[in-house]
PDB file of N, CA and C in Angstrom:
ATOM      1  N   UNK A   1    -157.943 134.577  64.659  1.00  0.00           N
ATOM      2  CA  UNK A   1    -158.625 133.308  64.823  1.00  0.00           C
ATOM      3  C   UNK A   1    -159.082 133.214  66.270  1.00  0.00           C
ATOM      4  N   UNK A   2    -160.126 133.170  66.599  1.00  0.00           N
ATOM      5  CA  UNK A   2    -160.776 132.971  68.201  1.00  0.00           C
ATOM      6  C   UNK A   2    -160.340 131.423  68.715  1.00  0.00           C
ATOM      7  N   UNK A   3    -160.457 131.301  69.960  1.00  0.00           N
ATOM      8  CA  UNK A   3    -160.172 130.275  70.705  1.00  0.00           C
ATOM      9  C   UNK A   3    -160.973 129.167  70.523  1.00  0.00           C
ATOM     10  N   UNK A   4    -162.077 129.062  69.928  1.00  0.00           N
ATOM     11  CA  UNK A   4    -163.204 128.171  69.788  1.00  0.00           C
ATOM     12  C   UNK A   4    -163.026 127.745  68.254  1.00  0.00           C
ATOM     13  N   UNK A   5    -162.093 128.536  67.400  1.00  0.00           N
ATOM     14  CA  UNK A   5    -161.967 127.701  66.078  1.00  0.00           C
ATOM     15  C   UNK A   5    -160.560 127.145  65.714  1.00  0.00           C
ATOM     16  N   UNK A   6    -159.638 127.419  66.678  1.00  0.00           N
ATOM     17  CA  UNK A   6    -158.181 126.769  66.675  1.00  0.00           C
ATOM     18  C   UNK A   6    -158.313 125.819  66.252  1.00  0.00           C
ATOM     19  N   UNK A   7    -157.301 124.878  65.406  1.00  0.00           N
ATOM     20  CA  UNK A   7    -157.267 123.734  65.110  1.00  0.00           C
ATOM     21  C   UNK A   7    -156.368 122.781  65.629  1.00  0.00           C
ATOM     22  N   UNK A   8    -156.429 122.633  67.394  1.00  0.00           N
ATOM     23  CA  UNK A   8    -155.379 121.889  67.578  1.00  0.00           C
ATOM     24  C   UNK A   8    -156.060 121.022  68.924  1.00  0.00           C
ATOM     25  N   UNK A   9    -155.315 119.964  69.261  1.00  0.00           N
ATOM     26  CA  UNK A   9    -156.140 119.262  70.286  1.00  0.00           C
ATOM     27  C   UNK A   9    -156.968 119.534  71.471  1.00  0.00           C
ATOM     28  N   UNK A  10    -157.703 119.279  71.871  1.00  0.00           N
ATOM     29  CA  UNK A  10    -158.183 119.853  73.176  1.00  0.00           C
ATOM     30  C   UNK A  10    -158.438 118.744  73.708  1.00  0.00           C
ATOM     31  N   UNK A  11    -159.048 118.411  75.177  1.00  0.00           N
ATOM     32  CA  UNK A  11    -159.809 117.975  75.912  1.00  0.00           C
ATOM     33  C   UNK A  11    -160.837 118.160  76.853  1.00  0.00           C
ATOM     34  N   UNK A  12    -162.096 117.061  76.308  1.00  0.00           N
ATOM     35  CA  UNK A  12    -163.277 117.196  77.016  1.00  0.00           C
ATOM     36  C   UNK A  12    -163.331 117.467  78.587  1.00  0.00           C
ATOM     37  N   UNK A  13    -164.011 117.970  79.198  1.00  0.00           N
ATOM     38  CA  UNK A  13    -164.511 118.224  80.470  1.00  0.00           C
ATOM     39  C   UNK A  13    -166.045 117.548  80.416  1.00  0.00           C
ATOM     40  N   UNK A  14    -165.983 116.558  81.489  1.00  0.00           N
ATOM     41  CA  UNK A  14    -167.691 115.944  82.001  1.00  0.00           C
ATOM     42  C   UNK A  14    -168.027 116.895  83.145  1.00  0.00           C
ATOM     43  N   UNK A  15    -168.551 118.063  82.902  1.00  0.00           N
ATOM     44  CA  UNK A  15    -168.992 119.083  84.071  1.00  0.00           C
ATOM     45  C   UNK A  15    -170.074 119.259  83.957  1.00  0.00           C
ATOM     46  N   UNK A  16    -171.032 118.902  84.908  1.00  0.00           N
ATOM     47  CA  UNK A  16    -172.492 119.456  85.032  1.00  0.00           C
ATOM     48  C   UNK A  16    -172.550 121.113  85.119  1.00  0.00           C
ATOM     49  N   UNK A  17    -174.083 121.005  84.891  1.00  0.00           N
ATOM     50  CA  UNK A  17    -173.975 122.840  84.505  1.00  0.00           C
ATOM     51  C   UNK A  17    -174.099 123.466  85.675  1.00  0.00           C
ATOM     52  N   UNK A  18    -173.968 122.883  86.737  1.00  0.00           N
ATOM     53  CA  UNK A  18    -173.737 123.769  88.229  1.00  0.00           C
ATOM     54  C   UNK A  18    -171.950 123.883  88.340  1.00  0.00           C
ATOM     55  N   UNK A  19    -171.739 123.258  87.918  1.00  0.00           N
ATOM     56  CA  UNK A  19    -170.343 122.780  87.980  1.00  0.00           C
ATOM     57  C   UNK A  19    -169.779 124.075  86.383  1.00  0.00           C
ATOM     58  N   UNK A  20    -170.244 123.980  85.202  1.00  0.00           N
ATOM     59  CA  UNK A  20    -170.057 124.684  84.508  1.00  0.00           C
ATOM     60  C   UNK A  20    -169.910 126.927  85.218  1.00  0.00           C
ATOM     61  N   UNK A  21    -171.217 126.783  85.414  1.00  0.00           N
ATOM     62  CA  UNK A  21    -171.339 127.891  85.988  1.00  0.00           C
ATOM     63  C   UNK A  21    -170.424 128.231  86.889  1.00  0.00           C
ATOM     64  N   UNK A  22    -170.029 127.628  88.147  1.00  0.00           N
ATOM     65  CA  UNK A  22    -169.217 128.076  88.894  1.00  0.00           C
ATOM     66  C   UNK A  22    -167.395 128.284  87.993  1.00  0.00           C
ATOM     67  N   UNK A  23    -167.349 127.464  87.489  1.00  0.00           N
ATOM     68  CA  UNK A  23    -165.991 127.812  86.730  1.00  0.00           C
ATOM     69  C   UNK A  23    -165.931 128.556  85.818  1.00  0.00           C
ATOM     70  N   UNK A  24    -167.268 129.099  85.323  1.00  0.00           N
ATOM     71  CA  UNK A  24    -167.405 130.191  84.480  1.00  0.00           C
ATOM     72  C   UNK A  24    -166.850 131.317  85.647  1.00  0.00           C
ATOM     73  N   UNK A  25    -167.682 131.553  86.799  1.00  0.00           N
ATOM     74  CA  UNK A  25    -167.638 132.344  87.440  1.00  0.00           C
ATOM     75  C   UNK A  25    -165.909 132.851  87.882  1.00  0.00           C
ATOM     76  N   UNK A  26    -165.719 131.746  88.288  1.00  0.00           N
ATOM     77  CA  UNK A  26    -164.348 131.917  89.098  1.00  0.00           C
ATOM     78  C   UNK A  26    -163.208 132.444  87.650  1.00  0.00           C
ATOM     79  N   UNK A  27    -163.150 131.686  86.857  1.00  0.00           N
ATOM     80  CA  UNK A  27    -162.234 132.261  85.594  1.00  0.00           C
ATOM     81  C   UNK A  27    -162.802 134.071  85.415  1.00  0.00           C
ATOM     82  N   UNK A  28    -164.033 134.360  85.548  1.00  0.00           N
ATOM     83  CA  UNK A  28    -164.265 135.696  84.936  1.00  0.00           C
ATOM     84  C   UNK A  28    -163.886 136.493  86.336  1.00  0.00           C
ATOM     85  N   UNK A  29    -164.384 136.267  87.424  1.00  0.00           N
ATOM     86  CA  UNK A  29    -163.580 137.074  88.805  1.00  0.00           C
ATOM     87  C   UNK A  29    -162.073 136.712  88.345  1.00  0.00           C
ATOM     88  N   UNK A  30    -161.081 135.833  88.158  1.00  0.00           N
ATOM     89  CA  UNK A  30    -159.871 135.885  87.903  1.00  0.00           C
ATOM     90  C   UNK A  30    -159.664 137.230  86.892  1.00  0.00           C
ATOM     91  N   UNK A  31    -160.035 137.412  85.494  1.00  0.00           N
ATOM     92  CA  UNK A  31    -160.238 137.753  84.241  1.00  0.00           C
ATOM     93  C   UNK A  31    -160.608 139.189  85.089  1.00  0.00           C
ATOM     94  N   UNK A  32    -160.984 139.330  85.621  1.00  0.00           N
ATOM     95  CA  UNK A  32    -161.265 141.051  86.118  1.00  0.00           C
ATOM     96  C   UNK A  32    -160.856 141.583  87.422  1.00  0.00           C
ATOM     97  N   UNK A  33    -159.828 140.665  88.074  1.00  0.00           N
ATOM     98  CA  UNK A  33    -159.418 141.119  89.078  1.00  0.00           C
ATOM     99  C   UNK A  33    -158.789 142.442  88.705  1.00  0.00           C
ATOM    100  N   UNK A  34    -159.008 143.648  89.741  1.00  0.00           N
ATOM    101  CA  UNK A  34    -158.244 144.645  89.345  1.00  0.00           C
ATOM    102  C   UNK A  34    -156.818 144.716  89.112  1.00  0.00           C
ATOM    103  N   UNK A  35    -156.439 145.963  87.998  1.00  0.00           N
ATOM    104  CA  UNK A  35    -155.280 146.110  87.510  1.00  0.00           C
ATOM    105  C   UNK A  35    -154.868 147.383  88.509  1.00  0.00           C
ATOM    106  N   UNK A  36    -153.712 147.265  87.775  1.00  0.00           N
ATOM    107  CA  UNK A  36    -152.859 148.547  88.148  1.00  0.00           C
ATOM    108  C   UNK A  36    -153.724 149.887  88.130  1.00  0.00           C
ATOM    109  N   UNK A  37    -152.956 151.398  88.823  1.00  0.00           N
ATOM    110  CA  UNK A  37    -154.069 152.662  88.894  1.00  0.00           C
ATOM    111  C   UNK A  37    -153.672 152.840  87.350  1.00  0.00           C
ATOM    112  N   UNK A  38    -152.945 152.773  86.650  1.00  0.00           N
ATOM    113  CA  UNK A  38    -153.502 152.937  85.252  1.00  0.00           C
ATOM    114  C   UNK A  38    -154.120 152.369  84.220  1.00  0.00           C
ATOM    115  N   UNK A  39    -154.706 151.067  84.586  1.00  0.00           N
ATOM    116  CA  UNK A  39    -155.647 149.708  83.885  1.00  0.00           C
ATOM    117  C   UNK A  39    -154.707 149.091  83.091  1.00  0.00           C
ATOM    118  N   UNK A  40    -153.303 148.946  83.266  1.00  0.00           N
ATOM    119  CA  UNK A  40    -152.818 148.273  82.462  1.00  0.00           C
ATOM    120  C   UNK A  40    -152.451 146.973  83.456  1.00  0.00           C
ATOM    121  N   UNK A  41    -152.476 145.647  82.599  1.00  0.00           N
ATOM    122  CA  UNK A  41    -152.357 144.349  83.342  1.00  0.00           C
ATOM    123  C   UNK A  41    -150.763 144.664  83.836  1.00  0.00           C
ATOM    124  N   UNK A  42    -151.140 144.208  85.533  1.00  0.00           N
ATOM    125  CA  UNK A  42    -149.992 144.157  86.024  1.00  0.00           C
ATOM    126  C   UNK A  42    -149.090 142.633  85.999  1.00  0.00           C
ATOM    127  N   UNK A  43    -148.500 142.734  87.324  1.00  0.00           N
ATOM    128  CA  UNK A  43    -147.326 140.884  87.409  1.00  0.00           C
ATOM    129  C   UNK A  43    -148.254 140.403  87.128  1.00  0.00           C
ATOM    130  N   UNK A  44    -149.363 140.589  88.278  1.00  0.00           N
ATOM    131  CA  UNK A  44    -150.483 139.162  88.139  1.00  0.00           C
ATOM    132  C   UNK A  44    -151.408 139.469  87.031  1.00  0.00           C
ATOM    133  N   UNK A  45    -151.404 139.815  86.147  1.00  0.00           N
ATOM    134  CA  UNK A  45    -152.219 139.637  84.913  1.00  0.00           C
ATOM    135  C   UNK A  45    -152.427 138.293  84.699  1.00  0.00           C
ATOM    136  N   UNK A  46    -154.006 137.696  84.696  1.00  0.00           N
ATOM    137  CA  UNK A  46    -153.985 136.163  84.065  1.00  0.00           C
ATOM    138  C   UNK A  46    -152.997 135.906  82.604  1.00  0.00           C
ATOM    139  N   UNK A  47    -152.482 134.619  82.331  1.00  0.00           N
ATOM    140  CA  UNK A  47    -151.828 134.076  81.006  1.00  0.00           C
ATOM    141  C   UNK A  47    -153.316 134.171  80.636  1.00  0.00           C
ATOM    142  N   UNK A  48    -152.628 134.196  78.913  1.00  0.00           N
ATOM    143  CA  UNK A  48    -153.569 134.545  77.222  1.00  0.00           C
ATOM    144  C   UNK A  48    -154.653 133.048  77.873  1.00  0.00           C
ATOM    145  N   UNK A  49    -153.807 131.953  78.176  1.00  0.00           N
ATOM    146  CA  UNK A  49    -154.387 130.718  77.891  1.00  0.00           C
ATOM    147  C   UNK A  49    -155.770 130.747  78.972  1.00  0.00           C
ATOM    148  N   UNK A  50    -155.995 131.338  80.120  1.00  0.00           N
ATOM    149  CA  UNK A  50    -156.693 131.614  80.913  1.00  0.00           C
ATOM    150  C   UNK A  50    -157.913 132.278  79.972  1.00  0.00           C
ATOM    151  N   UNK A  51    -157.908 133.573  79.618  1.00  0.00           N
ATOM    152  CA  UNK A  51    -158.541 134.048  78.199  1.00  0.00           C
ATOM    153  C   UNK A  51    -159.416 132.964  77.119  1.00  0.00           C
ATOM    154  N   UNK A  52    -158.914 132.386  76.801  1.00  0.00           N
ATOM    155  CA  UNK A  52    -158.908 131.307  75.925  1.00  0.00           C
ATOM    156  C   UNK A  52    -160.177 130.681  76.177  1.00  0.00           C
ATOM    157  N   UNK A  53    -159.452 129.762  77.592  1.00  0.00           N
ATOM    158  CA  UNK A  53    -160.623 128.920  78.396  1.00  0.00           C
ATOM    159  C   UNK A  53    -161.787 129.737  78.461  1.00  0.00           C
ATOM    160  N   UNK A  54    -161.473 130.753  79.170  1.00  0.00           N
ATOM    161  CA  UNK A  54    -163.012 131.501  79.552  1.00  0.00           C
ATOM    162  C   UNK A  54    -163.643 131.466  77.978  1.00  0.00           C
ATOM    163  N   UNK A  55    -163.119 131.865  77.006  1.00  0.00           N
ATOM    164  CA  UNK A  55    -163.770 132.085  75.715  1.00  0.00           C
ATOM    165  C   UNK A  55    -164.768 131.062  75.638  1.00  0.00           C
ATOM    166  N   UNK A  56    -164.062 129.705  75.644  1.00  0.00           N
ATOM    167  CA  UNK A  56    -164.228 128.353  74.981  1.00  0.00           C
ATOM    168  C   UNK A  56    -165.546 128.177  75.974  1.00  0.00           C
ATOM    169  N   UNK A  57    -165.364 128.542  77.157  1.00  0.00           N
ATOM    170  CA  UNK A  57    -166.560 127.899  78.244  1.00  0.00           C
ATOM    171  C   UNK A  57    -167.718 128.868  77.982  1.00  0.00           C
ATOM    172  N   UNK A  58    -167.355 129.881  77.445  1.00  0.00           N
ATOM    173  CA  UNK A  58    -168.486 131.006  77.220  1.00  0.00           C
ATOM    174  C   UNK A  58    -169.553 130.864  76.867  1.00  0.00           C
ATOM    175  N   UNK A  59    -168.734 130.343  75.282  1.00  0.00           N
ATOM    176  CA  UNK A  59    -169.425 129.698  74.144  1.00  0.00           C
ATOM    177  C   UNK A  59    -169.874 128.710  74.115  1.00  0.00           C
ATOM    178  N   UNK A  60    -170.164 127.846  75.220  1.00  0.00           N
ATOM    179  CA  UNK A  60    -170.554 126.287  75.457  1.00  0.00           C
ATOM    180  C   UNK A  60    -169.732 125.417  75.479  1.00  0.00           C
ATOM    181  N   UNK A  61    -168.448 125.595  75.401  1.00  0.00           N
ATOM    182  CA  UNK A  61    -167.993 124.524  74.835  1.00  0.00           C
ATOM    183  C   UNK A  61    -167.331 124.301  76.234  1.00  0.00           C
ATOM    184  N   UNK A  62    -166.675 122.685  76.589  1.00  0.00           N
ATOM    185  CA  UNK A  62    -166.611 122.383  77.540  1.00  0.00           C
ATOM    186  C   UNK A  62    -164.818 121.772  77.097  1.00  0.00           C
ATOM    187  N   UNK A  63    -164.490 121.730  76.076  1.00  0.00           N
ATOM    188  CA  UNK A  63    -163.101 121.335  75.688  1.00  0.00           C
ATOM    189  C   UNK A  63    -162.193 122.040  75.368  1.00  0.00           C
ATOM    190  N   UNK A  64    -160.937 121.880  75.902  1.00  0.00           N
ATOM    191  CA  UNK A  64    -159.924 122.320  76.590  1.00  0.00           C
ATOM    192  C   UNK A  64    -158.310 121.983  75.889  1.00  0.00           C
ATOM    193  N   UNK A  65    -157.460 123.037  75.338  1.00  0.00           N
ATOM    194  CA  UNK A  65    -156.269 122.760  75.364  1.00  0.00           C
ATOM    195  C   UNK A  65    -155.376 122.631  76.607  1.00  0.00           C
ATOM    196  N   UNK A  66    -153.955 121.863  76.944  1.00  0.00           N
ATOM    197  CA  UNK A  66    -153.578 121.291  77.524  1.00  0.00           C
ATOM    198  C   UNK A  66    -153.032 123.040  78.642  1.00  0.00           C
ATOM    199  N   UNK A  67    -152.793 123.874  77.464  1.00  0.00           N
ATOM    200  CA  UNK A  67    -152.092 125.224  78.155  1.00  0.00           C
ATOM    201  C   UNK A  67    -153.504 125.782  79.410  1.00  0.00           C
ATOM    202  N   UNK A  68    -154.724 125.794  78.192  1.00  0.00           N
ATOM    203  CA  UNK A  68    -155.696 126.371  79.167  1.00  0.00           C
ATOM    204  C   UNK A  68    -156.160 125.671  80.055  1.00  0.00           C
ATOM    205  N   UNK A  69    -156.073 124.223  80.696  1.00  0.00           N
ATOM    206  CA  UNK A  69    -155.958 123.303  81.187  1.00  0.00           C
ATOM    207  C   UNK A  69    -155.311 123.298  82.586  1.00  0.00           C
ATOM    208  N   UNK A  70    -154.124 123.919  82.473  1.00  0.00           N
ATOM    209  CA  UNK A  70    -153.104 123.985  83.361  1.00  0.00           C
ATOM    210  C   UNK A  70    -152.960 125.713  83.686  1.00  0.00           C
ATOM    211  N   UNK A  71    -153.486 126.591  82.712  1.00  0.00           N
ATOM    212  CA  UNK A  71    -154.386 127.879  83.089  1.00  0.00           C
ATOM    213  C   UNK A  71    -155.167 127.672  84.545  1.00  0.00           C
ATOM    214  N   UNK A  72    -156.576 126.946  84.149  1.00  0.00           N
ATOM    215  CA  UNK A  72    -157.603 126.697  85.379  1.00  0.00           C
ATOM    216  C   UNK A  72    -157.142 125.857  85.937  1.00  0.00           C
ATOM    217  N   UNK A  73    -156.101 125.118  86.459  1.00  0.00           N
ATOM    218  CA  UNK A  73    -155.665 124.106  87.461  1.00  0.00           C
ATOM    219  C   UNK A  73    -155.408 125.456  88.351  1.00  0.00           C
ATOM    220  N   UNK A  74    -154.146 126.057  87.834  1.00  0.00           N
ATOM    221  CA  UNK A  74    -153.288 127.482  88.396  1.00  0.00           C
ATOM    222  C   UNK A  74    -154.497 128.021  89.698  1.00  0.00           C
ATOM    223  N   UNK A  75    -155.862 128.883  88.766  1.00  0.00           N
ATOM    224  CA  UNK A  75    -156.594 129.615  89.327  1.00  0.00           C
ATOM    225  C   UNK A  75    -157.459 129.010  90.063  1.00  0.00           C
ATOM    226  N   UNK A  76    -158.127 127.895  89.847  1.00  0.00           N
ATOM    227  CA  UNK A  76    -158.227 126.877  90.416  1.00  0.00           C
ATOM    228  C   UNK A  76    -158.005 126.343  92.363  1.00  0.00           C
ATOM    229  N   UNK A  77    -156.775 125.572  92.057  1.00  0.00           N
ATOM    230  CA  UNK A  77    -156.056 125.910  93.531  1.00  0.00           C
ATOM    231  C   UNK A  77    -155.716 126.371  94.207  1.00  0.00           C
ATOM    232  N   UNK A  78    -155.943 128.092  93.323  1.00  0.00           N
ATOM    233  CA  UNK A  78    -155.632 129.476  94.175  1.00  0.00           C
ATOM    234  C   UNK A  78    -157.276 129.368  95.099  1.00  0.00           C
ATOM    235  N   UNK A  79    -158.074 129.582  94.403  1.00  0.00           N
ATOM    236  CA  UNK A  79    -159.511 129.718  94.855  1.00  0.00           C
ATOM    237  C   UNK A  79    -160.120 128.572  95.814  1.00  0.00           C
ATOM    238  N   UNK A  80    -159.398 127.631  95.929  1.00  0.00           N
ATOM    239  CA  UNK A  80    -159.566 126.518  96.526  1.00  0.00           C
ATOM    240  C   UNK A  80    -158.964 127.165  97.503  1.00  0.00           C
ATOM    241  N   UNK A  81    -158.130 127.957  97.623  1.00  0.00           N
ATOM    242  CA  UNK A  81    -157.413 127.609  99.292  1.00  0.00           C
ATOM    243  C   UNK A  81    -157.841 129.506  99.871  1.00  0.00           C
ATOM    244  N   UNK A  82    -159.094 130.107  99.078  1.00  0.00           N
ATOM    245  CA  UNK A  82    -159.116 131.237  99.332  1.00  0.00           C
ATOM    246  C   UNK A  82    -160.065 130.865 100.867  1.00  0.00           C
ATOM    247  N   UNK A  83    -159.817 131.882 101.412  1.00  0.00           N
ATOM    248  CA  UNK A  83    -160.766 131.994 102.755  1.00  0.00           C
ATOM    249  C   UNK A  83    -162.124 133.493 102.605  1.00  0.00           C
ATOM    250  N   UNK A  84    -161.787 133.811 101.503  1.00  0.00           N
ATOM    251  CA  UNK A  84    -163.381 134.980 101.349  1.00  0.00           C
ATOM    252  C   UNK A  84    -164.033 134.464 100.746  1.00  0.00           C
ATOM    253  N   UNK A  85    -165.343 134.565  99.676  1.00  0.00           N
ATOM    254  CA  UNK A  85    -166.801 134.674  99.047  1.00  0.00           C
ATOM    255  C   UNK A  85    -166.789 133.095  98.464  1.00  0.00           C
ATOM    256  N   UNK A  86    -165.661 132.714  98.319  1.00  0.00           N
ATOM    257  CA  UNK A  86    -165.214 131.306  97.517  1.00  0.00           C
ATOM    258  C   UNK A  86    -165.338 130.214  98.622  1.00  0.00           C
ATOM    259  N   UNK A  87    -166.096 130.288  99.835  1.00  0.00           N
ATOM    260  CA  UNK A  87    -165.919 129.477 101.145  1.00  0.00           C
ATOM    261  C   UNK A  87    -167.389 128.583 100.560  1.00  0.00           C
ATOM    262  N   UNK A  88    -168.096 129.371  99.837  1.00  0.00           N
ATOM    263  CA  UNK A  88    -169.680 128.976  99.253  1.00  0.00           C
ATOM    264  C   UNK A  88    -169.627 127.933  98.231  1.00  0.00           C
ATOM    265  N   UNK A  89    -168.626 128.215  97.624  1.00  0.00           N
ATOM    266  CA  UNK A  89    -167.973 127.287  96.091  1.00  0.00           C
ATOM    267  C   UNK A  89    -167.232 126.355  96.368  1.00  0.00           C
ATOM    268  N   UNK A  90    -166.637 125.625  97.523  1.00  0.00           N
ATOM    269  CA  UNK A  90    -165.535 125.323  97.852  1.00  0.00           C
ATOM    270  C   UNK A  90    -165.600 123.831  97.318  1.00  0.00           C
ATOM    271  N   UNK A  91    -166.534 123.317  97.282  1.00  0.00           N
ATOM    272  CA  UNK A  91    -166.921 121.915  97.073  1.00  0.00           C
ATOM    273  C   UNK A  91    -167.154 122.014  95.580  1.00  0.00           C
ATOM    274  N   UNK A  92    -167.635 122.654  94.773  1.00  0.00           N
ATOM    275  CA  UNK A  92    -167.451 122.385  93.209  1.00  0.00           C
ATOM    276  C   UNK A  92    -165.928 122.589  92.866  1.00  0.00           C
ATOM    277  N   UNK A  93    -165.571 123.834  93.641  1.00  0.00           N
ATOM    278  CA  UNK A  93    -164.338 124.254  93.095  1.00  0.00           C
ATOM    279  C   UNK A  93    -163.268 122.895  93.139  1.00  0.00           C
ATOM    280  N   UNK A  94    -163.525 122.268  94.357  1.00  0.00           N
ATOM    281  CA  UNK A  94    -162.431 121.090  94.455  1.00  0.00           C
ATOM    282  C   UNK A  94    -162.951 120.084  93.151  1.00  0.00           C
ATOM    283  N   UNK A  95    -164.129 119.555  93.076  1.00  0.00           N
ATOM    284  CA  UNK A  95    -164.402 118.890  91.905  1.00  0.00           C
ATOM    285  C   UNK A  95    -164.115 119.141  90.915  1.00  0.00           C
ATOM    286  N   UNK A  96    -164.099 120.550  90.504  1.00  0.00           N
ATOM    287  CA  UNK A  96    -163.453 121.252  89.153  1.00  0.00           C
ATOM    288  C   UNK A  96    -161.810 121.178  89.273  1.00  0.00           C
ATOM    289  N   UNK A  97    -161.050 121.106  90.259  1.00  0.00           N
ATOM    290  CA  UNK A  97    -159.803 120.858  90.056  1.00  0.00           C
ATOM    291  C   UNK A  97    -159.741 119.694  90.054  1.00  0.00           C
ATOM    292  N   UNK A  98    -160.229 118.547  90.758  1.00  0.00           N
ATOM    293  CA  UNK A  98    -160.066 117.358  90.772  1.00  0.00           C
ATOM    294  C   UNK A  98    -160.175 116.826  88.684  1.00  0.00           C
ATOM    295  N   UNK A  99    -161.248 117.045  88.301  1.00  0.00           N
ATOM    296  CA  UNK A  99    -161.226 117.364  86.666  1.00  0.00           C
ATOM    297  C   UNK A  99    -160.351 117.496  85.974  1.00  0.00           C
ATOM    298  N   UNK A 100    -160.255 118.803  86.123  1.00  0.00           N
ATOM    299  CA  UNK A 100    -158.862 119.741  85.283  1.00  0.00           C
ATOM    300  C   UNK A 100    -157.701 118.489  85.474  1.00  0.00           C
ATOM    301  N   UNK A 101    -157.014 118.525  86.671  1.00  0.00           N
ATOM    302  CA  UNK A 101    -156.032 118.011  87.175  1.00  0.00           C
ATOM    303  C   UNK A 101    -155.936 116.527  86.368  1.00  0.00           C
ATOM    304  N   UNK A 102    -157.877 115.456  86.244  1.00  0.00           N
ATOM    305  CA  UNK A 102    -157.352 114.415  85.735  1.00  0.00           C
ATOM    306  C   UNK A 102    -157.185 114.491  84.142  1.00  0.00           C
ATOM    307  N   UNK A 103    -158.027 115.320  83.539  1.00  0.00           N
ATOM    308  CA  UNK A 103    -157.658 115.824  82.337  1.00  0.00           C
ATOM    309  C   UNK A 103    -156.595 116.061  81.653  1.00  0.00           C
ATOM    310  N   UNK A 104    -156.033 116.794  82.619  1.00  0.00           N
ATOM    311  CA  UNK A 104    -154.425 117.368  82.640  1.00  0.00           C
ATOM    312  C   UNK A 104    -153.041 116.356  82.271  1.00  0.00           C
ATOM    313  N   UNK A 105    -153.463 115.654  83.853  1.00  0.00           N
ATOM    314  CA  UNK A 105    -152.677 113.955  83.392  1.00  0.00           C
ATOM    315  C   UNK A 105    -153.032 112.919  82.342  1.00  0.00           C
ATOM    316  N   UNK A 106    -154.082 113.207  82.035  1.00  0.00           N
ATOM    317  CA  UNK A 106    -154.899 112.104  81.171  1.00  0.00           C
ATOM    318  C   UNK A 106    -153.822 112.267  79.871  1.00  0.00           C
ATOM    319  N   UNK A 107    -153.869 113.669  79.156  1.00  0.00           N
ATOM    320  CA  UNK A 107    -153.141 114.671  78.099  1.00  0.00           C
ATOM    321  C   UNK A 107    -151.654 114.410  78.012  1.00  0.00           C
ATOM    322  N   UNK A 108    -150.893 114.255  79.070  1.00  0.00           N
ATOM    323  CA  UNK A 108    -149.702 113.843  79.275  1.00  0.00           C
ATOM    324  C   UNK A 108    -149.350 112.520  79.143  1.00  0.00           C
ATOM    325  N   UNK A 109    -150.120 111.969  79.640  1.00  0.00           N
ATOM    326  CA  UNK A 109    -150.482 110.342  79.752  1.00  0.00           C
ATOM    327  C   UNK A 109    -150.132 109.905  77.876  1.00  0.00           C
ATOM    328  N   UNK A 110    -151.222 110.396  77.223  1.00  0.00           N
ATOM    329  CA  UNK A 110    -151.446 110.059  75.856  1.00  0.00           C
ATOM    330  C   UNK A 110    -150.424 110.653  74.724  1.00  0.00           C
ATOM    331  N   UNK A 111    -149.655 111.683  75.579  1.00  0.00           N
ATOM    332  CA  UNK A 111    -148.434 112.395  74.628  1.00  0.00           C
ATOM    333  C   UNK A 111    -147.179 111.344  75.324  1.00  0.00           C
ATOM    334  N   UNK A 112    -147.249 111.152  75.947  1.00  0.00           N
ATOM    335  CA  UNK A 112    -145.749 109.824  76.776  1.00  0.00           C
ATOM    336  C   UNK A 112    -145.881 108.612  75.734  1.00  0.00           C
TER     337      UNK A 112
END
């Protein structure tokens, strides 16, 4: 079953498509950071749920389970506090966590 036909809750993202694109971007540089010398995923291998997201955003879709959610928060605030190529992105990237993050709580909020 692919990530885009699961049948279980998600939540929307209001991301413009400059805003789309860059979090496309940053999840797929996560998603291909190099592996180990034998290509097998090492410690830092992204989580499945990271996977997921990228799928879901691939495919257009802009809604989000709570795991892949807290996936792109993770990679997210890593890239936020990077000092190389991500110095260009730095201002969507914070808006895209600022998102995630209220999304995130929003999800918790409504399961309490």
């Amino acid at each position: 079953m692919s990530a885009t036909s699961r049948s279980t809750d998600s939540t929307p993202l209001s991301l413009a498509a400059a805003d789309q694109w860059v979090l496309h971007h940053v999840l797929l540089d996560r998603i291909e950071r190099p592996r180990g010398n034998d290509g097998t995923p090492g410690e830092d291998a992204p989580p499945i749920a990271l996977y997921r997201a990228f799928e879901r955003l691939d495919a257009g879709s802009a809604s989000f389970e709570a795991d892949e959610l807290a996936a792109m928060q993770n990679v997210l605030a890593t890239y936020q506090c990077a000092t190389d190529e991500w110095e260009l992105e730095r201002a969507a990237i914070e808006r895209l966590l600022r998102e995630v993050s209220t999304a995130l709580e929003s999800g918790a909020s409504a399961v309490a």
